[in-house]
N, C-alpha and C. Protein backbone atom coordinates (compact mmCIF):
# COMPACT_ATOMS: atom_id res chain seq x y z
N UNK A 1 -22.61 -51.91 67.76
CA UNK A 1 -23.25 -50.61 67.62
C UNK A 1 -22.38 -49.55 68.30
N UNK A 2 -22.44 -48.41 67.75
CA UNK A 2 -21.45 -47.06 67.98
C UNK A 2 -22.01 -46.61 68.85
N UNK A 3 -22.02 -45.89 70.19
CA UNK A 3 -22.69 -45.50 70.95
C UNK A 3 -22.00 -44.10 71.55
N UNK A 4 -20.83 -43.73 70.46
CA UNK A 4 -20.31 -42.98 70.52
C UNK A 4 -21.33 -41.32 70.21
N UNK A 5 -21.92 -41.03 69.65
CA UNK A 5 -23.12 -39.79 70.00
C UNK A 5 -24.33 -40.15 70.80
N UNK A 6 -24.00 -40.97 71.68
CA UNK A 6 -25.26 -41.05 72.81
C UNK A 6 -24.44 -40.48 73.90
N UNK A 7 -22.87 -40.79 73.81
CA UNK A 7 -22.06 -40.71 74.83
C UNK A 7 -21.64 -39.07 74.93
N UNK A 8 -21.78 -38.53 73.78
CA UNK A 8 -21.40 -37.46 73.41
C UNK A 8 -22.84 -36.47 73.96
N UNK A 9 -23.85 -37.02 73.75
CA UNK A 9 -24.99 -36.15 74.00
C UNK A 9 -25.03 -35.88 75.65
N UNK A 10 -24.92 -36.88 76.11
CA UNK A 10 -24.72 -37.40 77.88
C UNK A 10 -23.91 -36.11 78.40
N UNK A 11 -22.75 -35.69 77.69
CA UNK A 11 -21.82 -34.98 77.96
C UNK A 11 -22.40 -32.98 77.98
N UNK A 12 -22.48 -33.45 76.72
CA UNK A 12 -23.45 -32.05 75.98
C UNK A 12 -24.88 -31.68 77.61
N UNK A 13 -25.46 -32.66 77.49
CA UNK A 13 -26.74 -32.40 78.86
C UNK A 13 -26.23 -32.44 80.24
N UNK A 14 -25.34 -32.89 80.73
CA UNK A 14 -24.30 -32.69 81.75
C UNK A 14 -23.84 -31.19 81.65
N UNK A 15 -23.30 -30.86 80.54
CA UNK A 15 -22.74 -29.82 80.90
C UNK A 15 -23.89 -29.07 80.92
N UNK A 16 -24.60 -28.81 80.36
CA UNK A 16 -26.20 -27.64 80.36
C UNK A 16 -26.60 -27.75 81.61
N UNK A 17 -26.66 -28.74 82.38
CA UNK A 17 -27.57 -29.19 83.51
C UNK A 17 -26.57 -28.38 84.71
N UNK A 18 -24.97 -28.44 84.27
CA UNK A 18 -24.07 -28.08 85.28
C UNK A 18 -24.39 -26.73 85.23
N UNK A 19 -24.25 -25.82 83.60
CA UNK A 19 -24.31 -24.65 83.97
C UNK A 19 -25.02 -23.92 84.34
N UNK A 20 -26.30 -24.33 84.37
CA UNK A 20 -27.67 -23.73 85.25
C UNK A 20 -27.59 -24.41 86.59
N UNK A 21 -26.83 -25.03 86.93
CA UNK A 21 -27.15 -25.57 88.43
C UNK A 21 -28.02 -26.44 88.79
N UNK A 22 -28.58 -27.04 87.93
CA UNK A 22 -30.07 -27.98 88.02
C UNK A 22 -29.46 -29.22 88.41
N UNK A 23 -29.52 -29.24 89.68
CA UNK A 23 -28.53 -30.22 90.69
C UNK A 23 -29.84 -31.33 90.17
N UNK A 24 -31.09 -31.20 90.47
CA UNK A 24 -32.26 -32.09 89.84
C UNK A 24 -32.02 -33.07 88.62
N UNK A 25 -31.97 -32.49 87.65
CA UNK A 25 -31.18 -32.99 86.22
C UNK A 25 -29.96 -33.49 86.11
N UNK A 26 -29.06 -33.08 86.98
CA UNK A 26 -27.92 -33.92 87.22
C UNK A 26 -27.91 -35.19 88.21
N UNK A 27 -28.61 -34.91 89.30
CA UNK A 27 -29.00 -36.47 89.61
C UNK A 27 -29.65 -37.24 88.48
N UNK A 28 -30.57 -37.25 87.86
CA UNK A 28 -31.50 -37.75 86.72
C UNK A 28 -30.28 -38.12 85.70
N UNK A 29 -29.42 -37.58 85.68
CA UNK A 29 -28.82 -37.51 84.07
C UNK A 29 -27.31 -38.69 84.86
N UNK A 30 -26.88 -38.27 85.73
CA UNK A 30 -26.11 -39.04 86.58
C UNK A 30 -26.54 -40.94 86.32
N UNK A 31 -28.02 -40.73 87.03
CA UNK A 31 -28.60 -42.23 86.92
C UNK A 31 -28.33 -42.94 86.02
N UNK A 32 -29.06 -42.19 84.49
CA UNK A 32 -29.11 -42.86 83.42
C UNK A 32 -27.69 -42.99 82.63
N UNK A 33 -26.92 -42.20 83.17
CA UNK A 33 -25.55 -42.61 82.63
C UNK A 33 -24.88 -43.96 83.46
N UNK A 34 -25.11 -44.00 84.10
CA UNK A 34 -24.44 -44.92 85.06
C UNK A 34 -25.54 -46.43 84.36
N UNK A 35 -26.34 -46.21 84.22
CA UNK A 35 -27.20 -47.28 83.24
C UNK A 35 -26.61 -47.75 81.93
N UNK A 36 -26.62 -46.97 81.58
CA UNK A 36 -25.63 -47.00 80.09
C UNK A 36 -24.57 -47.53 80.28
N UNK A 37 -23.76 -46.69 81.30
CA UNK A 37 -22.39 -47.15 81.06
C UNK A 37 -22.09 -48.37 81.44
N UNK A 38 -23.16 -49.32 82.34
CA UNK A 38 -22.86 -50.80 82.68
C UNK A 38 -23.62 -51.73 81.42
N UNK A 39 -24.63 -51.23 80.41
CA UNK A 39 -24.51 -51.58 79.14
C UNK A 39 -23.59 -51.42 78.61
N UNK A 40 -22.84 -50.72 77.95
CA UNK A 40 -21.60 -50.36 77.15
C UNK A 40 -20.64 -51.30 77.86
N UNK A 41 -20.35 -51.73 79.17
CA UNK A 41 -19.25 -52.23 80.16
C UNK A 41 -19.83 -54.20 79.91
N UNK A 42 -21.25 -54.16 79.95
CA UNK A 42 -21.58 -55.39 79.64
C UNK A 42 -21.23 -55.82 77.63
N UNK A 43 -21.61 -55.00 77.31
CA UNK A 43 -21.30 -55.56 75.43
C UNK A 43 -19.59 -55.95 75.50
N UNK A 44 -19.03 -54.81 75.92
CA UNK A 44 -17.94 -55.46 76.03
C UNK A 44 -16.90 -54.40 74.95
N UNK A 45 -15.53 -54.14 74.47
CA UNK A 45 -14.91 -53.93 73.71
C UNK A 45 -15.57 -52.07 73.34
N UNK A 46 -14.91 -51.13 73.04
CA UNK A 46 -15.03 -50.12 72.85
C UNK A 46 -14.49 -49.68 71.56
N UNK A 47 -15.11 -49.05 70.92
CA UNK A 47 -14.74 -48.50 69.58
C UNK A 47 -13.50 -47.23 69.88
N UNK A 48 -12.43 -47.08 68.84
CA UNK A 48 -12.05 -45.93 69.24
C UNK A 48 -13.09 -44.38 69.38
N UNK A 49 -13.68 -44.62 68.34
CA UNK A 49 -14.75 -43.27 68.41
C UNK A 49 -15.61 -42.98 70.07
N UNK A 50 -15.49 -44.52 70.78
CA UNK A 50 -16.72 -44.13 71.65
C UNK A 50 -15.35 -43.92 72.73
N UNK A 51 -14.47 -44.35 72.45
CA UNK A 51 -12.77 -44.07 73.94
C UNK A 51 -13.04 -42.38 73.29
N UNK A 52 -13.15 -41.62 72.53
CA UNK A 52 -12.85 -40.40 72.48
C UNK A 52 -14.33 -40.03 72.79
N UNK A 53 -15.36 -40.44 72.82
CA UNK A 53 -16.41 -39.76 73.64
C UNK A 53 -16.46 -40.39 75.27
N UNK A 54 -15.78 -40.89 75.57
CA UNK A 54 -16.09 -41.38 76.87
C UNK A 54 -14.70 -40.66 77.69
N UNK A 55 -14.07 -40.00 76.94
CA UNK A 55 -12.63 -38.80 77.47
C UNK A 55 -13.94 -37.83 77.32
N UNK A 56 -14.48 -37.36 76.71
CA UNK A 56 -14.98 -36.14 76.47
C UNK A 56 -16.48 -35.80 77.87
N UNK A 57 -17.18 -37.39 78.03
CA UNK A 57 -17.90 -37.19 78.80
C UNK A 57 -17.07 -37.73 80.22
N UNK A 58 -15.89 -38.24 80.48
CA UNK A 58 -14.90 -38.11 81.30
C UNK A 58 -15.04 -36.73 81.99
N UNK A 59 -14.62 -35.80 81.07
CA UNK A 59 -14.10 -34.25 81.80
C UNK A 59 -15.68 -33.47 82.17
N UNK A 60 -16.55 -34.13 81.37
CA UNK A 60 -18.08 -33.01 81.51
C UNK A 60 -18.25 -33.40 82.72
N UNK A 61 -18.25 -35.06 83.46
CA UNK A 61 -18.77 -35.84 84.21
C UNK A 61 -17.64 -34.80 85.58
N UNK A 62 -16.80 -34.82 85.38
CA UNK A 62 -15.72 -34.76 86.49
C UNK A 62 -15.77 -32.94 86.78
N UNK A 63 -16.36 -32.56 85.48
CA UNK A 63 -16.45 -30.42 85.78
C UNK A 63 -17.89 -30.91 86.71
N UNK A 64 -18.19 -31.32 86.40
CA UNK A 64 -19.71 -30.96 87.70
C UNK A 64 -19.98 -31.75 88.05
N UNK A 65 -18.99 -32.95 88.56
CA UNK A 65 -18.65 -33.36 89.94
C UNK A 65 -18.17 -32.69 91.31
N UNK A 66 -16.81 -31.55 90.49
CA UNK A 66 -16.89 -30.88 91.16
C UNK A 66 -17.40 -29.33 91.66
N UNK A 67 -18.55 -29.18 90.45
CA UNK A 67 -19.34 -28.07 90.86
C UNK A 67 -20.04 -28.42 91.96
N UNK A 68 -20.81 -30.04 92.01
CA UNK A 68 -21.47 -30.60 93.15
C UNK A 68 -20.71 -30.24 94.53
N UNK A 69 -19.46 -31.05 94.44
CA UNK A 69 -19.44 -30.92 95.53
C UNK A 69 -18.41 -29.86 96.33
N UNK A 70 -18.19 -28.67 95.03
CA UNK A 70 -18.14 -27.04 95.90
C UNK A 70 -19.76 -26.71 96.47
N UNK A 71 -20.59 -26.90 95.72
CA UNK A 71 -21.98 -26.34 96.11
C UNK A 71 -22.53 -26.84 97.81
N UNK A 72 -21.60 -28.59 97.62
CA UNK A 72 -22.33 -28.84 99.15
C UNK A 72 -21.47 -28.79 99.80
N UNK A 73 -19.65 -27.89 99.83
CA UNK A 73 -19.27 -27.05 100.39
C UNK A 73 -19.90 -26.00 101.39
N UNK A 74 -20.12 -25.44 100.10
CA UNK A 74 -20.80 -24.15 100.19
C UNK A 74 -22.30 -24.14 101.23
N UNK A 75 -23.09 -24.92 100.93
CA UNK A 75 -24.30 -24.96 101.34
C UNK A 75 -23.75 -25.26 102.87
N UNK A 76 -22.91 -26.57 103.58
CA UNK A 76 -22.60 -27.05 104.41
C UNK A 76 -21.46 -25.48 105.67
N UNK A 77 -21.06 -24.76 104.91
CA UNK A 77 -20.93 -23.55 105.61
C UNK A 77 -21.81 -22.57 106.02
N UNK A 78 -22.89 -22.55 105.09
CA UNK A 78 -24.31 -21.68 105.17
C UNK A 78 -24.99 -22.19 106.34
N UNK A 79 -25.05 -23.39 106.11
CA UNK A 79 -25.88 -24.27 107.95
C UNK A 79 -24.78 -24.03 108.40
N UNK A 80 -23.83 -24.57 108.90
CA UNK A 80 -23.13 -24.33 109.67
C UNK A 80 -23.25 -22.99 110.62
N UNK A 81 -23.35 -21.78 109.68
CA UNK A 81 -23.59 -20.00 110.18
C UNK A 81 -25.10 -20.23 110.55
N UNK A 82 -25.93 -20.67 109.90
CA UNK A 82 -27.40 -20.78 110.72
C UNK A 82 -27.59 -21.04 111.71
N UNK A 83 -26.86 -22.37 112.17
CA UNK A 83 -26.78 -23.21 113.19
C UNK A 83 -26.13 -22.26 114.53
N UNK A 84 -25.24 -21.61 114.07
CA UNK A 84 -24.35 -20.92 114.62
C UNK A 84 -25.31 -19.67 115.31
N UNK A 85 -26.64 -19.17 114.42
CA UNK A 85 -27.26 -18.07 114.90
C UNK A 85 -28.48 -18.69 115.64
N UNK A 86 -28.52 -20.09 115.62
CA UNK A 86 -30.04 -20.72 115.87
C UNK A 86 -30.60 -20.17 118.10
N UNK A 87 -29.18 -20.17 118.54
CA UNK A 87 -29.34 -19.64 119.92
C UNK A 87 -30.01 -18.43 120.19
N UNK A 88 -29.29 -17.36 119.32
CA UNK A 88 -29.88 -15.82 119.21
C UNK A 88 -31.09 -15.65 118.77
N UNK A 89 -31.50 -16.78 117.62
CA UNK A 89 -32.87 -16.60 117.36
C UNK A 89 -33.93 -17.12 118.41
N UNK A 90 -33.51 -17.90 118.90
CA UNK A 90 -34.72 -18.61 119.78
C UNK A 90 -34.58 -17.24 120.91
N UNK A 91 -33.50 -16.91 121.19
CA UNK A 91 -34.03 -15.88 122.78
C UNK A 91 -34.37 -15.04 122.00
N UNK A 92 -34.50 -14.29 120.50
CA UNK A 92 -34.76 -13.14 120.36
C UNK A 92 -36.88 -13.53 119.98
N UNK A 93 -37.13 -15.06 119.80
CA UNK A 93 -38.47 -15.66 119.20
C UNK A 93 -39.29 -15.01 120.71
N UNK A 94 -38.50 -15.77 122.03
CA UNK A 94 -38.92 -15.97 123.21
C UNK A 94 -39.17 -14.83 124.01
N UNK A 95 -38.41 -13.46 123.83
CA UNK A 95 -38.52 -12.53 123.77
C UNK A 95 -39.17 -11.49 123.19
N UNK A 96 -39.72 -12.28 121.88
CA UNK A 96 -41.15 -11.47 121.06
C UNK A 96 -42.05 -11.94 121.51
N UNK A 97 -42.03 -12.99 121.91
CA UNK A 97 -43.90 -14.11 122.57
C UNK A 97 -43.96 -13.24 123.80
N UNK A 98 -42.72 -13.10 124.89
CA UNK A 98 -43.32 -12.39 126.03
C UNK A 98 -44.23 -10.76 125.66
N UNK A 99 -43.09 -10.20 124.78
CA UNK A 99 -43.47 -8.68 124.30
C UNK A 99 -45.13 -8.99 124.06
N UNK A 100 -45.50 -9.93 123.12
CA UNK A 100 -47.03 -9.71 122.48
C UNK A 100 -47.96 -10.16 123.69
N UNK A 101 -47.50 -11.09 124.68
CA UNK A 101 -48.52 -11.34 125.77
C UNK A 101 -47.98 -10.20 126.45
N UNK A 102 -47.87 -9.67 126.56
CA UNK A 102 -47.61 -8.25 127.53
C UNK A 102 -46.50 -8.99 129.03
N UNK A 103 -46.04 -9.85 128.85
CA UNK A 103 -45.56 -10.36 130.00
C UNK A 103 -43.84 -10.22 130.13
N UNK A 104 -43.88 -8.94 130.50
CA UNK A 104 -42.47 -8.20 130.12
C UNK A 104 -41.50 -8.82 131.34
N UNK A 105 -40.46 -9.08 131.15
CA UNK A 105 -39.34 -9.69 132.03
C UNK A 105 -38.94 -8.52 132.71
């Protein structure tokens, strides 16, 4: 059996899932590929049609691999600066609790 437009669709919803960011759907879509692909790896032997969808979901798989992991780049600098302000916030928290009990330093 050709499994060459299942492989192709995989690719097609990967990329949709990448370009909205629906990190959700890409775990989900991640799973079930990785399911598949140890079916396809268990039957055994590959059609040429499904080697040219499995290049094609190759590059979809590998573009938002690394959208993933710029995003937890990205996110991992954002804490980082939080973390970085978490001191200032607590004396500026500790400093509003005295203000509202009237218990001025």
């Amino acid at each position: 059996m050709d499994n060459s437009a299942l492989l192709l669709q995989f690719a097609r919803e990967i990329q949709a899932a990448a370009g909205k960011r629906d990190w959700a759907s890409l775990d989900v879509l991640d799973q079930r590929l990785a399911r598949q692909l140890a079916l396809l790896s268990e039957r055994g032997g590959v059609s040429a049609n499904e080697q040219v969808a499995l290049r094609t979901l190759r590059a979809a798989h590998a573009s938002a691999f690394q959208l993933c992991s710029d995003e937890k780049h990205r996110l991992g600098l954002h804490l980082g600066e939080i973390h970085s302000k978490q001191e200032g916030w607590v004396a500026y928290a500790l400093e509003s609790d005295m203000y509202q009990d009237g218990n001025q330093a």
